[in-house]
Protein backbone atom coordinates (compact mmCIF):
# COMPACT_ATOMS: atom_id res chain seq x y z
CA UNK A 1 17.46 5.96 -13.38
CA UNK A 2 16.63 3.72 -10.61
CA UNK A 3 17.08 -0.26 -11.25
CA UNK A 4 14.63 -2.61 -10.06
CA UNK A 5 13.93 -6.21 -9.01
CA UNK A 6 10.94 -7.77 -9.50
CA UNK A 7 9.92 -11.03 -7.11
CA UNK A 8 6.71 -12.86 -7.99
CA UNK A 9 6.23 -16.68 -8.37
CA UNK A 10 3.98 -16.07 -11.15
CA UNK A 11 6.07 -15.48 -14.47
CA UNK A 12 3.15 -14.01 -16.33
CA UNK A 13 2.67 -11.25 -13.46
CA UNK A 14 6.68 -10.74 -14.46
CA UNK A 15 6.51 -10.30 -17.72
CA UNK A 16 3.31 -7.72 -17.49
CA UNK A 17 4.89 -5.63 -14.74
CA UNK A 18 8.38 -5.54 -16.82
CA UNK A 19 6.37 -4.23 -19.73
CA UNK A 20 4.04 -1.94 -17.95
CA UNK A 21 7.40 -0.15 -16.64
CA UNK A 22 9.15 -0.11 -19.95
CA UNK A 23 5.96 1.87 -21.20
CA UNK A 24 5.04 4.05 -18.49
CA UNK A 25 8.00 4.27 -16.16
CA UNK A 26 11.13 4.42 -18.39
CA UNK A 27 13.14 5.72 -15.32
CA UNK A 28 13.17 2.59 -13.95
CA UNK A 29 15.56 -0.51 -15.11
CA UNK A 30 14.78 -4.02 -14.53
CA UNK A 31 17.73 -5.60 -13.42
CA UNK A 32 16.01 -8.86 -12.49
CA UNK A 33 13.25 -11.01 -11.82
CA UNK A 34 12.65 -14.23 -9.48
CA UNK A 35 10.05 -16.67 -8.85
CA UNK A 36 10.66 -17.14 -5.22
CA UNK A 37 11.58 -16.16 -2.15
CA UNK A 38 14.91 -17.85 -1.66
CA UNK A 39 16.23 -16.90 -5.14
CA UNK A 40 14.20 -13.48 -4.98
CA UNK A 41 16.76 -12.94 -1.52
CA UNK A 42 20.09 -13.99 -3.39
CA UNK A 43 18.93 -11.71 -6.28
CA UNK A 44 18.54 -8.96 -4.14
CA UNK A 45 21.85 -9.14 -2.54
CA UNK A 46 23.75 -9.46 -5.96
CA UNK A 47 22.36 -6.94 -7.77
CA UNK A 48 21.79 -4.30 -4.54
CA UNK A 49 18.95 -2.82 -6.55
CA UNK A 50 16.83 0.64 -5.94
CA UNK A 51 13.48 -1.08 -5.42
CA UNK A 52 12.02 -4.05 -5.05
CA UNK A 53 8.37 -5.20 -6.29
CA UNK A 54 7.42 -7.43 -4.07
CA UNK A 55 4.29 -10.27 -3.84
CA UNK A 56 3.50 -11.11 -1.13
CA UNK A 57 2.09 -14.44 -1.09
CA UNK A 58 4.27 -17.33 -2.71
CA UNK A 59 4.89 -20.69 -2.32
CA UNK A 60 7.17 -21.68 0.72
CA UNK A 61 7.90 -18.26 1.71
CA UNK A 62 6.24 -15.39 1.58
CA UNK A 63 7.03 -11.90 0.27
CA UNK A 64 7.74 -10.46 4.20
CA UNK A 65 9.59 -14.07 4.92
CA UNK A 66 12.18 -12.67 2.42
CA UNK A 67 12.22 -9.26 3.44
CA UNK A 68 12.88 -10.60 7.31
CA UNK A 69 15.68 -12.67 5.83
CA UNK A 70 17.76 -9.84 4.64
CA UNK A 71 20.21 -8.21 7.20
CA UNK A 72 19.40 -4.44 6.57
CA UNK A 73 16.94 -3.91 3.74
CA UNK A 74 17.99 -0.34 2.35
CA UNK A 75 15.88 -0.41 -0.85
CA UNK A 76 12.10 0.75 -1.44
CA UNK A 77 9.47 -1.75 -1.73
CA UNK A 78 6.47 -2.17 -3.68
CA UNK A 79 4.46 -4.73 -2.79
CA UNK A 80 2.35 -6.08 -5.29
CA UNK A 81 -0.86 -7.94 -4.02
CA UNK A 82 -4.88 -9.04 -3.73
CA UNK A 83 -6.40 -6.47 -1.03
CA UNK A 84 -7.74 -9.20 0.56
CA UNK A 85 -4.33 -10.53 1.25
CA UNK A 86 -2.48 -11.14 4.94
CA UNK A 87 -0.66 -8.04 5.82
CA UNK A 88 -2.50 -5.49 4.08
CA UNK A 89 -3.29 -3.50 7.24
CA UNK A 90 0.33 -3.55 8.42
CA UNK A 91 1.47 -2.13 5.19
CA UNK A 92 -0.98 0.79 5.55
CA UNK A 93 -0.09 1.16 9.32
CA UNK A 94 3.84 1.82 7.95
CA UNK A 95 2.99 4.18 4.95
CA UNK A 96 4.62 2.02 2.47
CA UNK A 97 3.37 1.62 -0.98
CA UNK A 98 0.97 -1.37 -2.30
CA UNK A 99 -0.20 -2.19 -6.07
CA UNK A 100 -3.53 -4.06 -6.38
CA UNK A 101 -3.77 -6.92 -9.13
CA UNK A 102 -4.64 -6.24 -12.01
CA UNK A 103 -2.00 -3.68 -11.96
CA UNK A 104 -3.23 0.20 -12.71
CA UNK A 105 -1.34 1.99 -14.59
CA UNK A 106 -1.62 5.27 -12.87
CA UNK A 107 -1.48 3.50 -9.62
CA UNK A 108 1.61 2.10 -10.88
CA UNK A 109 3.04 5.91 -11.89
CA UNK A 110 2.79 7.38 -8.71
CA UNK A 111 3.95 4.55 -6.56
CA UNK A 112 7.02 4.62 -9.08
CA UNK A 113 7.35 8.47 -8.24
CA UNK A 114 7.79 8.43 -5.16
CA UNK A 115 10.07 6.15 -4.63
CA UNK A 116 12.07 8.28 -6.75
CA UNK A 117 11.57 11.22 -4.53
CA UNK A 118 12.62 9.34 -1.85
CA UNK A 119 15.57 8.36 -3.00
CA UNK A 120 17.34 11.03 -0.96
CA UNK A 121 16.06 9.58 2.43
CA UNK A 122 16.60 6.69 4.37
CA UNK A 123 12.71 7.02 6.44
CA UNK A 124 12.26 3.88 3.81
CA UNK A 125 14.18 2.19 6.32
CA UNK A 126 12.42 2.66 9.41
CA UNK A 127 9.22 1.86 7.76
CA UNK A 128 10.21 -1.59 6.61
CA UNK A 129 11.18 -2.39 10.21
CA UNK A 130 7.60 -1.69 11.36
CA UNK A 131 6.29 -3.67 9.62
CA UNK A 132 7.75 -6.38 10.36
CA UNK A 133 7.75 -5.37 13.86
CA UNK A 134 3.76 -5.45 13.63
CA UNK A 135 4.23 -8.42 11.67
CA UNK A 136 5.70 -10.23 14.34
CA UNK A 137 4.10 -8.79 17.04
CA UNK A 138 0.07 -8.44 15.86
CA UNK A 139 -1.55 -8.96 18.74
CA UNK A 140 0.31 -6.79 21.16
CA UNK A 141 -1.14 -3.64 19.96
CA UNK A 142 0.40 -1.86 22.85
CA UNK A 143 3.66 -2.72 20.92
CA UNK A 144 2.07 -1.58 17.96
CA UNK A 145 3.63 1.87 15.50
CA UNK A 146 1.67 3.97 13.09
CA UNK A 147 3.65 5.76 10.36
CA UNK A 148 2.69 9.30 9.81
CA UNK A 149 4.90 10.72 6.62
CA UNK A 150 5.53 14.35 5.99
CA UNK A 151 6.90 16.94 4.66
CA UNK A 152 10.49 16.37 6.23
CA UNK A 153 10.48 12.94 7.97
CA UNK A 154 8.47 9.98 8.56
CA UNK A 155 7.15 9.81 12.11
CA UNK A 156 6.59 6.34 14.35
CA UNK A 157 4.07 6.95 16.39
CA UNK A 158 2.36 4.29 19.15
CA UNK A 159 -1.84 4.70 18.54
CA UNK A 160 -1.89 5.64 22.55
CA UNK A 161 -0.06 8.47 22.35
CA UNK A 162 -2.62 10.40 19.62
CA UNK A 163 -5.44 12.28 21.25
CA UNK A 164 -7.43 12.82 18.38
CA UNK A 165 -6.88 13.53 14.33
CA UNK A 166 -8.14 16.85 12.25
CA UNK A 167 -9.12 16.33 8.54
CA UNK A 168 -8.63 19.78 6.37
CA UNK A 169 -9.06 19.06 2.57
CA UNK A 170 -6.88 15.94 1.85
CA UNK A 171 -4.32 16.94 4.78
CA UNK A 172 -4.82 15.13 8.38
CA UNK A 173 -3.15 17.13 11.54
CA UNK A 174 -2.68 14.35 14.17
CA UNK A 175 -2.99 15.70 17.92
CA UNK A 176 -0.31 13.98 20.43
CA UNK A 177 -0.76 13.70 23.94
CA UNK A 178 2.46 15.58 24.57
CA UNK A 179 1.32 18.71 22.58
CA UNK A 180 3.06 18.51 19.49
CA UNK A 181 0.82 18.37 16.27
CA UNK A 182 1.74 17.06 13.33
CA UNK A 183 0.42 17.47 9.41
CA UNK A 184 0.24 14.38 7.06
CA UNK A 185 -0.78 14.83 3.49
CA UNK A 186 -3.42 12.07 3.66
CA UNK A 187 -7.21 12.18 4.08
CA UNK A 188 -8.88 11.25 7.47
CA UNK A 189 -10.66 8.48 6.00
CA UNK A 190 -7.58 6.04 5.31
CA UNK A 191 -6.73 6.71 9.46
CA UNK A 192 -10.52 6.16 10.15
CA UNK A 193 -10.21 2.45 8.49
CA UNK A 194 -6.44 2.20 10.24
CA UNK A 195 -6.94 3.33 13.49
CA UNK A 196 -10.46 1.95 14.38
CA UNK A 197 -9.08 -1.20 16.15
CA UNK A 198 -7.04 1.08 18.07
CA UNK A 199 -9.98 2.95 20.19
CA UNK A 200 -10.58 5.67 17.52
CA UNK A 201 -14.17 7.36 16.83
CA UNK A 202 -15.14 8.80 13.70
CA UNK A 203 -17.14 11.81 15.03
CA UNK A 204 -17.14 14.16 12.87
CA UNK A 205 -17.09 14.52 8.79
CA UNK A 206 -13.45 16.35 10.17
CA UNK A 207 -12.52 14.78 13.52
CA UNK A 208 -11.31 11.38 14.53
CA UNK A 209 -11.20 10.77 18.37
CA UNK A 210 -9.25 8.14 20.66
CA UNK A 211 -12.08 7.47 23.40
CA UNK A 212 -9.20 7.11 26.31
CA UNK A 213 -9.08 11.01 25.66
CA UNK A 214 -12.91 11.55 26.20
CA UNK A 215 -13.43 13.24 29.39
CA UNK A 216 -17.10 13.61 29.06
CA UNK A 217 -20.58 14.17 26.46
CA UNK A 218 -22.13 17.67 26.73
CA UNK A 219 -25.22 17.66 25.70
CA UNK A 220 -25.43 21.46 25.10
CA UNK A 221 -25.31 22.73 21.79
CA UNK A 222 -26.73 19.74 20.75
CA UNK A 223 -24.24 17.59 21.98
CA UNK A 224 -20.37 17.56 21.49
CA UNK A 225 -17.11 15.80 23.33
CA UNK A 226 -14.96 17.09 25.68
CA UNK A 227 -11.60 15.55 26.06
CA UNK A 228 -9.02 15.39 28.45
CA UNK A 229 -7.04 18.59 27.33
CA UNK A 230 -10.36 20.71 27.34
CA UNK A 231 -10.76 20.53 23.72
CA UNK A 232 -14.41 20.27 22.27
CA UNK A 233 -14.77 18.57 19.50
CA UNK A 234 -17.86 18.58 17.42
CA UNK A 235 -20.16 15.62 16.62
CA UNK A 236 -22.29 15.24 13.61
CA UNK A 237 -26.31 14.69 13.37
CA UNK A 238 -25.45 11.63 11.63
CA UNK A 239 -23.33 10.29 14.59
CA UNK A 240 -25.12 11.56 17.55
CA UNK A 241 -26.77 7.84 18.13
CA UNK A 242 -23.68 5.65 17.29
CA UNK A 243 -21.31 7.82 19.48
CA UNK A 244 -23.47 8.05 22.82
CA UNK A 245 -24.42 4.01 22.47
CA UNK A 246 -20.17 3.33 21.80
CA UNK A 247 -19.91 5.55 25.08
């Protein structure tokens, strides 16, 4: 059992989510609910919970006001929220877990999952302090920290220091500039939309590309990239045109 807190200013959005996890999610324990920031922080701190669901946007404060408020968050969040909302991208940038309103129900199960199965860990941790370190700091991208989860930790990575990303089913490898690789268990597509402010070229059906690695365009072969560290990588018929007028 895990218990929760929920914080929304809305008390109908309360009272759907507390019944939505009573049905579906009876491992977790509502040990709370507030309708605003500043009570949503005192909550937290008396009852310690497991997890928070979060909104984001309320009156006065909003959802990451409160979570900058707190000394040293060590709980998961959930944030619950329009896509449309402020912070959205940041949220994806740290690999932390969002629910869209209306709430889904499945959507709802697996975000509840795995914050159970990370209930050993602390990476939680780290990736609350990203984002509200790319909160803070949004347009110093140089500052900026992607969070690449796997299998055995949760890796902060600056965008600079990625040469180029390898899709393979629904697993991504990401390609540093040091050498090391390492495997995420998400599709390219969610780094494409991520990463694309950052320098990044969608190639390829399979490759994603940081143009301060291109070394050059061969034309041969009917035409692929070569990057820094000698490594070609293909580009599709479909992309030809878009790549060579972006380079």
């Amino acid at each position: 059992m895990i218990r929760a807190v929920i914080v929304d200013d809305e008390p109908n959005n309360v009272e759907n989510l507390s019944q939505l996890l009573e049905r579906h999610c009876p491992q977790v324990t509502v040990a709370g609910a507030a309708y605003d920031s500043v009570y949503g922080r005192s909550l937290i701190l008396d009852k310690r919970p497991d997890l928070v669901f979060l909104d984001i946007s309320m009156p006065g404060q909003t959802g990451f006001d409160l979570l900058s408020s707190l000394p040293a968050p060590d709980f998961d969040v959930i944030f619950v929220t329009a896509f449309h909302e402020y912070g959205i991208q940041a949220i994806k940038f740290s690999a932390l877990d969002y629910l869209l309103k209306p709430i889904d129900v499945t959507e709802l199960r697996h975000a509840v999952d795995k914050a159970l199965a990370r209930r050993a860990d602390r990476h939680q941790k780290a990736q609350l302090e990203n984002l509200l370190e790319l909160l803070k700091h949004q347009q110093q991208k140089q500052e900026h920290r992607i969070a690449l989860p796997g299998a055995r930790e949760t890796r902060l990575v600056h965008p600079g220091r990625i040469v180029r990303c390898e899709a393979s089913n629904n697993y991504t490898t990401f390609y540093l500039q040091d050498g090391e690789k390492y495997l995420v268990s998400k599709p390219i597509f969610e780094y494409e939309e991520m990463l694309r402010d950052y320098g990044f070229l969608r190639c390829h059906q399979s490759h994603l590309v940081n143009r301060s690695f291109i070394r050059s365009w061969i034309k041969e072969d009917g035409g692929y990239l070569l990057l820094e560290d000698n490594t070609a990588v293909p580009v599709s018929r479909q992309k030809r045109d878009l790549i060579k007028s972006l380079l």
